[in-house]
Protein backbone atom coordinates (compact mmCIF):
# COMPACT_ATOMS: atom_id res chain seq x y z
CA UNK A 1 98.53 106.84 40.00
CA UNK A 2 95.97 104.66 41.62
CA UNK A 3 94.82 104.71 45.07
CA UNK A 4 94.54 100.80 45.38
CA UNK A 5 94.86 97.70 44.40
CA UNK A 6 93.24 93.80 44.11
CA UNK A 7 95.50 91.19 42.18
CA UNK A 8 94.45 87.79 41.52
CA UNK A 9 97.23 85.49 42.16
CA UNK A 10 95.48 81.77 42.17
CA UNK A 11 94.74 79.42 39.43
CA UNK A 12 95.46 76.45 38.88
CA UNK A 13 97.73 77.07 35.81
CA UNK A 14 96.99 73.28 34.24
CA UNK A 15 97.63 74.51 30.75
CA UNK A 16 101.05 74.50 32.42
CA UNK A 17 100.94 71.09 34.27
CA UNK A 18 99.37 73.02 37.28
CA UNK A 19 102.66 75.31 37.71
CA UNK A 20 101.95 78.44 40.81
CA UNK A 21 102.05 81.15 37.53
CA UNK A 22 102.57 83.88 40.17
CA UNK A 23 105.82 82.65 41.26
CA UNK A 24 107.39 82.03 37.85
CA UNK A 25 110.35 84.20 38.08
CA UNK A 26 111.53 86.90 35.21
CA UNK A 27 114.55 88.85 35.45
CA UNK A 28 115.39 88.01 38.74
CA UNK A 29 111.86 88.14 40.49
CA UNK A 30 108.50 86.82 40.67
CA UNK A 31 105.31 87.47 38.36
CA UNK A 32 103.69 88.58 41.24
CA UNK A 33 106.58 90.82 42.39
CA UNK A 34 106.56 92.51 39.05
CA UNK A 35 102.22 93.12 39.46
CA UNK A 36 103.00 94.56 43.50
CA UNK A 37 105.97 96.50 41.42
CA UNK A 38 103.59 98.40 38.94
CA UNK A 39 101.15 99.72 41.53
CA UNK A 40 103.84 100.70 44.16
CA UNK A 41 102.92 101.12 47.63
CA UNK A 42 99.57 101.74 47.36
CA UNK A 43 96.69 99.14 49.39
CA UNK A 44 96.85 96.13 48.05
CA UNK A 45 94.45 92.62 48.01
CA UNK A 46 96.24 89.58 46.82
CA UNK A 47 93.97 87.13 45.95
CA UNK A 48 94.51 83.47 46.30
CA UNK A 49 96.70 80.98 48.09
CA UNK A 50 98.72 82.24 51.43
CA UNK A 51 102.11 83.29 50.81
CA UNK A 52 105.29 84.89 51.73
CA UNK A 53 104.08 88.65 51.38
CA UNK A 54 104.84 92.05 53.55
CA UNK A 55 102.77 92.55 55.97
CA UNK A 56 101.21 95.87 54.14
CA UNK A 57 99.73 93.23 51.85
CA UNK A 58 96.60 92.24 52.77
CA UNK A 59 95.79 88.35 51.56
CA UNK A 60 92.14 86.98 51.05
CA UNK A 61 90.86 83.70 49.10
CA UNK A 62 87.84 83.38 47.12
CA UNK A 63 85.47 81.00 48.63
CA UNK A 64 85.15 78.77 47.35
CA UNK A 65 88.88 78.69 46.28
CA UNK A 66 89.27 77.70 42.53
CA UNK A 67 85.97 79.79 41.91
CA UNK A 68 87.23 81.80 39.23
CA UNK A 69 88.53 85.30 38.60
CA UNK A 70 85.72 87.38 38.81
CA UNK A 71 85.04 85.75 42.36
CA UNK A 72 88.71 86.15 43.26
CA UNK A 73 87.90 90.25 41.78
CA UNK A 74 84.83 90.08 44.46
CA UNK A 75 86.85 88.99 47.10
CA UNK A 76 89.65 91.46 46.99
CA UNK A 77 86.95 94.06 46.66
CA UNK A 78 86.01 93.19 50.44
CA UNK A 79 88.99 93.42 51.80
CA UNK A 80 90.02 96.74 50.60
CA UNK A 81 90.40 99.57 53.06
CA UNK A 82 87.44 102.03 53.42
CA UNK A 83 88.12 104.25 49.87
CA UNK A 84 86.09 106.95 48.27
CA UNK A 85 83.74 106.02 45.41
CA UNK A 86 85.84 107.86 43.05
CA UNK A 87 89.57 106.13 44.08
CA UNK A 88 91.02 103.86 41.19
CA UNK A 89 91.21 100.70 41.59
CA UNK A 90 94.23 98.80 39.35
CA UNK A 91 92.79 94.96 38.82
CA UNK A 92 95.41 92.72 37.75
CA UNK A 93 96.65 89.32 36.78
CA UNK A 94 99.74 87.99 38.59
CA UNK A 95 100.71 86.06 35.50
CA UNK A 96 101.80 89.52 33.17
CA UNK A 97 105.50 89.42 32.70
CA UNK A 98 105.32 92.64 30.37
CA UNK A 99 103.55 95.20 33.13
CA UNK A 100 105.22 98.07 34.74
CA UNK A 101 104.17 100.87 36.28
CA UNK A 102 104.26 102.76 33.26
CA UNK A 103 101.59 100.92 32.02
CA UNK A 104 99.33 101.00 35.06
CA UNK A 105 99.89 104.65 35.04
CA UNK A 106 98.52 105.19 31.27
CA UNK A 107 94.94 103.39 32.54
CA UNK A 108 95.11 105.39 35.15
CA UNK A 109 94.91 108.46 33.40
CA UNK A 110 92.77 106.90 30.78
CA UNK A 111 90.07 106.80 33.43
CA UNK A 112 90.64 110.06 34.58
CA UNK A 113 90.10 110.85 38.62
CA UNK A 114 86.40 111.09 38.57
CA UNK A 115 83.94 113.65 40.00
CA UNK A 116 83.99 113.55 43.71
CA UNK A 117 80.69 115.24 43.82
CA UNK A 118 78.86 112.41 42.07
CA UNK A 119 79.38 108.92 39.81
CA UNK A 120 82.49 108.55 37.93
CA UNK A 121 83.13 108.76 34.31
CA UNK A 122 84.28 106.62 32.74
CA UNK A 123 84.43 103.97 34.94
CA UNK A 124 87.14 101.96 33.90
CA UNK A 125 90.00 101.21 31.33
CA UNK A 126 91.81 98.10 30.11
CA UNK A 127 94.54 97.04 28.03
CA UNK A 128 93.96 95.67 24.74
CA UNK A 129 96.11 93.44 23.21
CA UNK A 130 97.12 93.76 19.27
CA UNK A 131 94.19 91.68 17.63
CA UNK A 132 91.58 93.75 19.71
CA UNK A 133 91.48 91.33 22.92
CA UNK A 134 90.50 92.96 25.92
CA UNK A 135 92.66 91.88 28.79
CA UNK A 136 90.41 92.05 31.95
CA UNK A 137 92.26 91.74 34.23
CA UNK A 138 94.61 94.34 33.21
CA UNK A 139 92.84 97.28 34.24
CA UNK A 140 92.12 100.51 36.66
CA UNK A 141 88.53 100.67 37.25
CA UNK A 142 86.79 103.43 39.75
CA UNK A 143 85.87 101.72 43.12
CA UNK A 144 81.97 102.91 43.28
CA UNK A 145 80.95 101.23 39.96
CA UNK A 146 82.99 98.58 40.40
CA UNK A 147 82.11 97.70 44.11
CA UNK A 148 78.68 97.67 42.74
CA UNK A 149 78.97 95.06 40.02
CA UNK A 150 80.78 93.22 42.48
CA UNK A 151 78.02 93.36 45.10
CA UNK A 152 75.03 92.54 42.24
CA UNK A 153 75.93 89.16 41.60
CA UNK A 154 77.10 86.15 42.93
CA UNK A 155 80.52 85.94 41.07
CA UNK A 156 81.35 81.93 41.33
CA UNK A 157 82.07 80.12 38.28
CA UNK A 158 81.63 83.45 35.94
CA UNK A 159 83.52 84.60 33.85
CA UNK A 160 85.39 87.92 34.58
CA UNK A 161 84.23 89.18 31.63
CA UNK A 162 80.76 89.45 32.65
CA UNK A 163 81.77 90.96 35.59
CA UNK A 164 84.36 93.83 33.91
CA UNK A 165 82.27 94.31 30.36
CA UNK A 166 79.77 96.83 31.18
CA UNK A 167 82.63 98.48 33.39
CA UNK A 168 85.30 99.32 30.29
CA UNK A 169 84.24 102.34 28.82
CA UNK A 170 88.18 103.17 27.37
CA UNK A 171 90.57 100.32 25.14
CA UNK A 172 94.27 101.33 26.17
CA UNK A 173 96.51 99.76 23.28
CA UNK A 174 99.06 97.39 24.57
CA UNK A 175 102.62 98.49 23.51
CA UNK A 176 105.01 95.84 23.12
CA UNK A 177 105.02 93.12 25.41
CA UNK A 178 102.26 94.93 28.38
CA UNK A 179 99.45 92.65 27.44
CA UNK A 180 101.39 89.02 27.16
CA UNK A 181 100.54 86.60 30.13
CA UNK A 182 101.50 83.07 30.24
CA UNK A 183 98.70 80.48 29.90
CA UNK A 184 100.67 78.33 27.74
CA UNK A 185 104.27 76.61 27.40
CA UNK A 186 104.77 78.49 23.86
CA UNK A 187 103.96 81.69 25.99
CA UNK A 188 106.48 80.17 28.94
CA UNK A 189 109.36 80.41 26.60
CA UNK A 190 108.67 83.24 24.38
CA UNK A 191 108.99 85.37 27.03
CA UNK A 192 112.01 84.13 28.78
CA UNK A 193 110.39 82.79 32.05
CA UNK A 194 112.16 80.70 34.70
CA UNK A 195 111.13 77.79 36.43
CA UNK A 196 110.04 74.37 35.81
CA UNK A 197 106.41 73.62 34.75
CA UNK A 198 105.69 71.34 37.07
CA UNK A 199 102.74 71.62 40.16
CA UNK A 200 104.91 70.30 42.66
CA UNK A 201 106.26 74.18 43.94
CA UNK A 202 102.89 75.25 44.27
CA UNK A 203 101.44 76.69 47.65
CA UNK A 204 99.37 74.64 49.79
């Protein structure tokens, strides 16, 4: 399993008339229950606006806020615990209906646990979805590498993709639903989401 955890949990979710994605509710609880669900109790950064979380959560905000994933993955980086170079790290969308910890469990040993006398390899695994896609932010990643990448750049406005690329060195197929997220209303009611898409539940 992993050791840790960062989840990006902000957005602005207009393709869905600016809906809080990460509170959508499936089968009885949130999106972002269902991410916190799939990487147990293990530390965990969630990254974006305050909200009603245990207390074993750490929260943190990219700053600026609304600066994009990859500057959300930065932040939650930094407020991780003190972790070995080697530790996995599971990064992950709060918008993924189809994850459980089956799946984050499969990255994890896609990665493998590393050398702990020197770098990692490989350094990090994602899902793919079943045209190919990579889905960045479904991933376990080793913390040295990817505390580096993190630390290279400055991450606002990017896209995650530049920041996770040179990271993925193993493709995990998606099986059945693992890789859906829900960008758009077709996705919304595929996939049996409840909740009104409307902006006016978000957090402030």
């Amino acid at each position: 399993m992993v050791d840790a955890a960062v989840i990006v949990a902000g957005g602005a979710g207009l393709r869905l008339g600016g809906v809080d994605k990460p509170a959508l509710t499936v089968e009885g609880g949130t999106l972002l229950d269902r991410a916190l669900a799939a990487v147990g109790g293990v530390p965990t950064v969630v990254v974006g606006p305050v909200r009603d979380l245990p207390t074993r959560i750490r929260q943190t905000q990219e700053q600026p806020p609304g600066s994009g994933p990859a500057a959300a993955v930065s932040a939650g980086l930094g407020a991780l615990p003190n972790l070995a170079d080697h530790a996995l790290v599971a990064v992950l969308a709060a918008d993924l209906p189809g994850i459980t910890p089956a799946t984050v469990e499969r990255l994890a040993t896609a990665v493998g646990p590393g050398d702990i006398a020197g770098d990692p390899s490989p350094a990090g695994a994602v899902l793919v979805d079943a045209d190919g896609r990579r889905q960045y932010l479904l991933g376990v990643f080793h913390l040295g590498p990817l505390l580096a990448a993190a630390r290279a750049a400055d991450w606002t406005g990017r896209p995650v993709r530049a920041l996770l690329d040179p990271l993925i060195d193993v493709e995990v197929p998606a099986l059945g639903e693992e890789a859906a997220d829900v960008d758009t209303p077709e996705q919304y009611r595929r996939l049996g989401i409840a909740g009104p898409l409307t902006g006016s539940d978000s957090p402030s």
